[in-house]
C-alpha atoms as a PDB file:
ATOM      1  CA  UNK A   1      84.922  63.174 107.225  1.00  0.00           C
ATOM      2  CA  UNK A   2      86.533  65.414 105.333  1.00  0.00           C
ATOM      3  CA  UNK A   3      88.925  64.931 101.517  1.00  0.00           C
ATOM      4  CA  UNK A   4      90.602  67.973 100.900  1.00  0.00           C
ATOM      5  CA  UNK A   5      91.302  71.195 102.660  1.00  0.00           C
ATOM      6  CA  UNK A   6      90.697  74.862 100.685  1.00  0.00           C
ATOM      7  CA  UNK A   7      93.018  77.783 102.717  1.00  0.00           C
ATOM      8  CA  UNK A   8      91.832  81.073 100.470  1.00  0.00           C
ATOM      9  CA  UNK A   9      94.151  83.939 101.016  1.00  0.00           C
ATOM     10  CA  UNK A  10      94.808  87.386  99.245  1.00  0.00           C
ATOM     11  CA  UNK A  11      97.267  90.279  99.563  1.00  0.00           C
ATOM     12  CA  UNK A  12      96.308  90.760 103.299  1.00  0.00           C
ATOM     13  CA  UNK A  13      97.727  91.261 106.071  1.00  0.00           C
ATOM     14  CA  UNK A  14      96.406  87.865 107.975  1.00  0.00           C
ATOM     15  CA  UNK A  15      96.800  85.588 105.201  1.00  0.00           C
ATOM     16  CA  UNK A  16      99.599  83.763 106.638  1.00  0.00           C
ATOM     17  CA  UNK A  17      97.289  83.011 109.624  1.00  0.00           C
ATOM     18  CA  UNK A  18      94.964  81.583 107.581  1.00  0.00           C
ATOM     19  CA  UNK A  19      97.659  79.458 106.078  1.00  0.00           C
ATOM     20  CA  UNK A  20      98.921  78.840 109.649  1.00  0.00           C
ATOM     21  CA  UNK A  21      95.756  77.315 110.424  1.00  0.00           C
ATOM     22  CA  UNK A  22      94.534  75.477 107.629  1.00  0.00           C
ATOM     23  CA  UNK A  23      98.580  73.428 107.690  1.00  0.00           C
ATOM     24  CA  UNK A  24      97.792  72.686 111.316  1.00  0.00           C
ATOM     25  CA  UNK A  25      94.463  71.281 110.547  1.00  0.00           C
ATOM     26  CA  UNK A  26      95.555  69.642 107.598  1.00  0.00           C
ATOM     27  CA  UNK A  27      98.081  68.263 109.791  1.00  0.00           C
ATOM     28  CA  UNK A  28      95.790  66.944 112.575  1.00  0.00           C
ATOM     29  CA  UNK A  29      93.171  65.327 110.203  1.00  0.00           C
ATOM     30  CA  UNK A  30      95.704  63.738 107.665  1.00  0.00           C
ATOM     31  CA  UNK A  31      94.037  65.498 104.426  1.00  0.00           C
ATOM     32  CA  UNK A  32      95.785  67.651 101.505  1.00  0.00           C
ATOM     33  CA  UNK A  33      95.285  71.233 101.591  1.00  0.00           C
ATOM     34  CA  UNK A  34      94.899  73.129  98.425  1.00  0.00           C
ATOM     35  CA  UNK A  35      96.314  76.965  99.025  1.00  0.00           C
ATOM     36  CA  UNK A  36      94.480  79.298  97.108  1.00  0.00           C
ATOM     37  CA  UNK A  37      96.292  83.449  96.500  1.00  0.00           C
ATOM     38  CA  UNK A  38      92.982  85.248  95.018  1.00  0.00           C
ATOM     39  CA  UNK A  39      94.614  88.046  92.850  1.00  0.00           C
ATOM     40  CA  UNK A  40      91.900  90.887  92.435  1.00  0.00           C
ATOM     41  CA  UNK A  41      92.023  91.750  88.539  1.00  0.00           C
ATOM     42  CA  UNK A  42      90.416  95.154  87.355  1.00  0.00           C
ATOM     43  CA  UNK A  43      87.913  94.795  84.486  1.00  0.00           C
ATOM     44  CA  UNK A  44      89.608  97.544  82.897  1.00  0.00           C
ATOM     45  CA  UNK A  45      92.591  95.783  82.077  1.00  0.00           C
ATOM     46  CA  UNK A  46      94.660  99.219  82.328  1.00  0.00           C
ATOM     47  CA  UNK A  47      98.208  99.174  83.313  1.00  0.00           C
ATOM     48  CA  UNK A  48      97.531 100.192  86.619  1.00  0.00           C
ATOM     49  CA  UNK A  49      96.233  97.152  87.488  1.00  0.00           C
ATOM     50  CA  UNK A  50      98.795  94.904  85.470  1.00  0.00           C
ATOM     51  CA  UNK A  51     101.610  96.598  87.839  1.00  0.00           C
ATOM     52  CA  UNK A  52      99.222  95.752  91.152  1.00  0.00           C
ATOM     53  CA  UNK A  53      98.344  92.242  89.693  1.00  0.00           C
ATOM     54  CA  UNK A  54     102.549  91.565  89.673  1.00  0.00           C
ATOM     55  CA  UNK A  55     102.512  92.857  93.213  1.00  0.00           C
ATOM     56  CA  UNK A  56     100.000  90.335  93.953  1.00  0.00           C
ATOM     57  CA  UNK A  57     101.699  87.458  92.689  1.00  0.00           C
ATOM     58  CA  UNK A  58     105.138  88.700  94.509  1.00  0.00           C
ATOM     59  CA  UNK A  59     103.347  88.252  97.513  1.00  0.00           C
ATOM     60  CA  UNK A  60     101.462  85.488  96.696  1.00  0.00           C
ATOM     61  CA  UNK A  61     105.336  83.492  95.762  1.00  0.00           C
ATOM     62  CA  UNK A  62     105.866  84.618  99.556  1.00  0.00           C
ATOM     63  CA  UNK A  63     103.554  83.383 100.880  1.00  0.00           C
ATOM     64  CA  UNK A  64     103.900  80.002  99.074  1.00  0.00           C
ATOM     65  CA  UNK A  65     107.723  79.482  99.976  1.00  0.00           C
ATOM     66  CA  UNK A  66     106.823  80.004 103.776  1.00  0.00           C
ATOM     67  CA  UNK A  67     103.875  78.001 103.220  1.00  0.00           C
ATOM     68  CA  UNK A  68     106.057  74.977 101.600  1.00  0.00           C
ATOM     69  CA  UNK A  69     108.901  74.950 103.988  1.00  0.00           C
ATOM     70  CA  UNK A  70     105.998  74.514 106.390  1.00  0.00           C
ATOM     71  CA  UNK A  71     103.893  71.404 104.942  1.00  0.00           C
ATOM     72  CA  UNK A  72     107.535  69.921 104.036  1.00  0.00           C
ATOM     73  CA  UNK A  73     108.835  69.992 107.708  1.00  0.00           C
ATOM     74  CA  UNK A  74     104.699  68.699 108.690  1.00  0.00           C
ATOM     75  CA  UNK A  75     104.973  66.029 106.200  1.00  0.00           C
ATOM     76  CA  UNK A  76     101.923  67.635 104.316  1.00  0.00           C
ATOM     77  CA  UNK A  77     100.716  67.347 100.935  1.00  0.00           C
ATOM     78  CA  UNK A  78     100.335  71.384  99.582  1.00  0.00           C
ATOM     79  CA  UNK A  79      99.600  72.426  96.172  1.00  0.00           C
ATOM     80  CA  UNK A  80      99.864  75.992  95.728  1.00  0.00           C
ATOM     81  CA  UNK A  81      97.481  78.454  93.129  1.00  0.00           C
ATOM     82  CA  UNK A  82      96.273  81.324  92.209  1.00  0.00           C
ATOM     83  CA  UNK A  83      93.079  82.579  91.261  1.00  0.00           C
ATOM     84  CA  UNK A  84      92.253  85.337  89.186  1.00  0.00           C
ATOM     85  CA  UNK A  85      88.932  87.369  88.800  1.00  0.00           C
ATOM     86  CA  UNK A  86      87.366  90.885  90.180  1.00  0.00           C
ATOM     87  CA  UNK A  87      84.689  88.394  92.489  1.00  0.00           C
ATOM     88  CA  UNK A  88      86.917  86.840  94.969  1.00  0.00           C
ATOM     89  CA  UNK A  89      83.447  84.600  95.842  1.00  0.00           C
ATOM     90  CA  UNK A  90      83.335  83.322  92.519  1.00  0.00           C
ATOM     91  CA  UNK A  91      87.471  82.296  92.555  1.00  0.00           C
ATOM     92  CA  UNK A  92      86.981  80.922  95.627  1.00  0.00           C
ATOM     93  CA  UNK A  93      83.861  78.483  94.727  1.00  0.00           C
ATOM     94  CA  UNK A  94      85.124  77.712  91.536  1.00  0.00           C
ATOM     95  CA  UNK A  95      88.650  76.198  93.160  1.00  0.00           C
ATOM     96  CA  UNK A  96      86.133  74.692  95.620  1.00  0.00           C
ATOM     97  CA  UNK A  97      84.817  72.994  92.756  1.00  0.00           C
ATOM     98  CA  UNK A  98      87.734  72.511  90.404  1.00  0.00           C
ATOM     99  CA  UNK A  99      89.878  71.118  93.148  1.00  0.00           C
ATOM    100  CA  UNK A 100      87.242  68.909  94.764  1.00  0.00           C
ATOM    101  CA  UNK A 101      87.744  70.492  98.185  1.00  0.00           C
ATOM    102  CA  UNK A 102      84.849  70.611 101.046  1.00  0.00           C
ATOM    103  CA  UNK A 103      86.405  72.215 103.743  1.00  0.00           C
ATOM    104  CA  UNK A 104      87.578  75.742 103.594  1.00  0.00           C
ATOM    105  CA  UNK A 105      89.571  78.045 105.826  1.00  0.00           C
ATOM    106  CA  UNK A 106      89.524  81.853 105.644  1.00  0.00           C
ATOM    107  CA  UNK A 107      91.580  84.460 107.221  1.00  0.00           C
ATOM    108  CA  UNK A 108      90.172  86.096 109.976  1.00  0.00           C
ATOM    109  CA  UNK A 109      88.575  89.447 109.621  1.00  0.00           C
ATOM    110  CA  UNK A 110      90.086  92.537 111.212  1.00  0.00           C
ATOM    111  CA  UNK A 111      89.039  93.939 114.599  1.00  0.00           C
ATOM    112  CA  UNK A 112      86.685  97.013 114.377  1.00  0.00           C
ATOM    113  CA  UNK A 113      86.953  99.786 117.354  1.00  0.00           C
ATOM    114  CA  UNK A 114      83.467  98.889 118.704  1.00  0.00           C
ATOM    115  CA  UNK A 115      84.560  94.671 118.807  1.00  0.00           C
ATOM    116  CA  UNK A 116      87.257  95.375 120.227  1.00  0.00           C
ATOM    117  CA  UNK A 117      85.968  97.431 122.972  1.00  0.00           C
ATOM    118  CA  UNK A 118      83.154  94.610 123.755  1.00  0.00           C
ATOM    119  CA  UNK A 119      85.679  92.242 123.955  1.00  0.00           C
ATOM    120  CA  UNK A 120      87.578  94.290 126.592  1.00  0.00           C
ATOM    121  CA  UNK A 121      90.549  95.218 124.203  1.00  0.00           C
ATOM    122  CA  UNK A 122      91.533  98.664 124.328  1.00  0.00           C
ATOM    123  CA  UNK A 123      92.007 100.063 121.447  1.00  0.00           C
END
């Protein structure tokens, strides 16, 4: 079935559900999961982006601790990375690749107004 388990997360706000998820499947199916923080680097290089790039990684080390104390208490193997590039696509696929993973788990994509309301949520 399946080797190795790809959770690709970022600075938002529902990356710890992704990582939620992928642990518990990891979990049920008995495979590693890889943990992937995407930090989006401007191609200008400036110092704006240096100072958002260290806010990435701060939350990025948060969200690895919570993710650790997790896959230690589930008995999980979880290797934690980062990826760096302006294409989160391309960072993505290339830790597919690099880490010989063929499953991958995203976080889920925010609720629009009009989604919400066809799914009987008010909003």
């Amino acid at each position: 079935m399946f080797h190795h388990l790809l959770v690709a997360t970022g600075s938002h706000p529902r990356s710890f559900r992704a990582v939620c998820a992928g642990l518990r499947l990891a979990w049920c199916t008995g495979i590693p999961v890889t943990i992937l923080f995407v930090v989006d680097v401007s191609p200008s290089g400036g110092p704006a982006s240096q100072g958002s790039s260290r806010d990435a990684i701060a939350a990025g080390e948060r969200l690895f601790a919570r993710a650790r104390r997790i896959a230690a208490s589930l008995r999980i193997g979880c290797t934690c990375r980062y990826g760096f590039g302006s294409d989160a696509d391309s960072v993505i696929a290339e830790a597919m690749a690099t880490q010989d993973c063929d499953l991958l788990v995203l976080p889920p994509p925010p609720i629009t107004k009009p989604a919400a309301r066809e799914a009987g949520c008010d909003v």
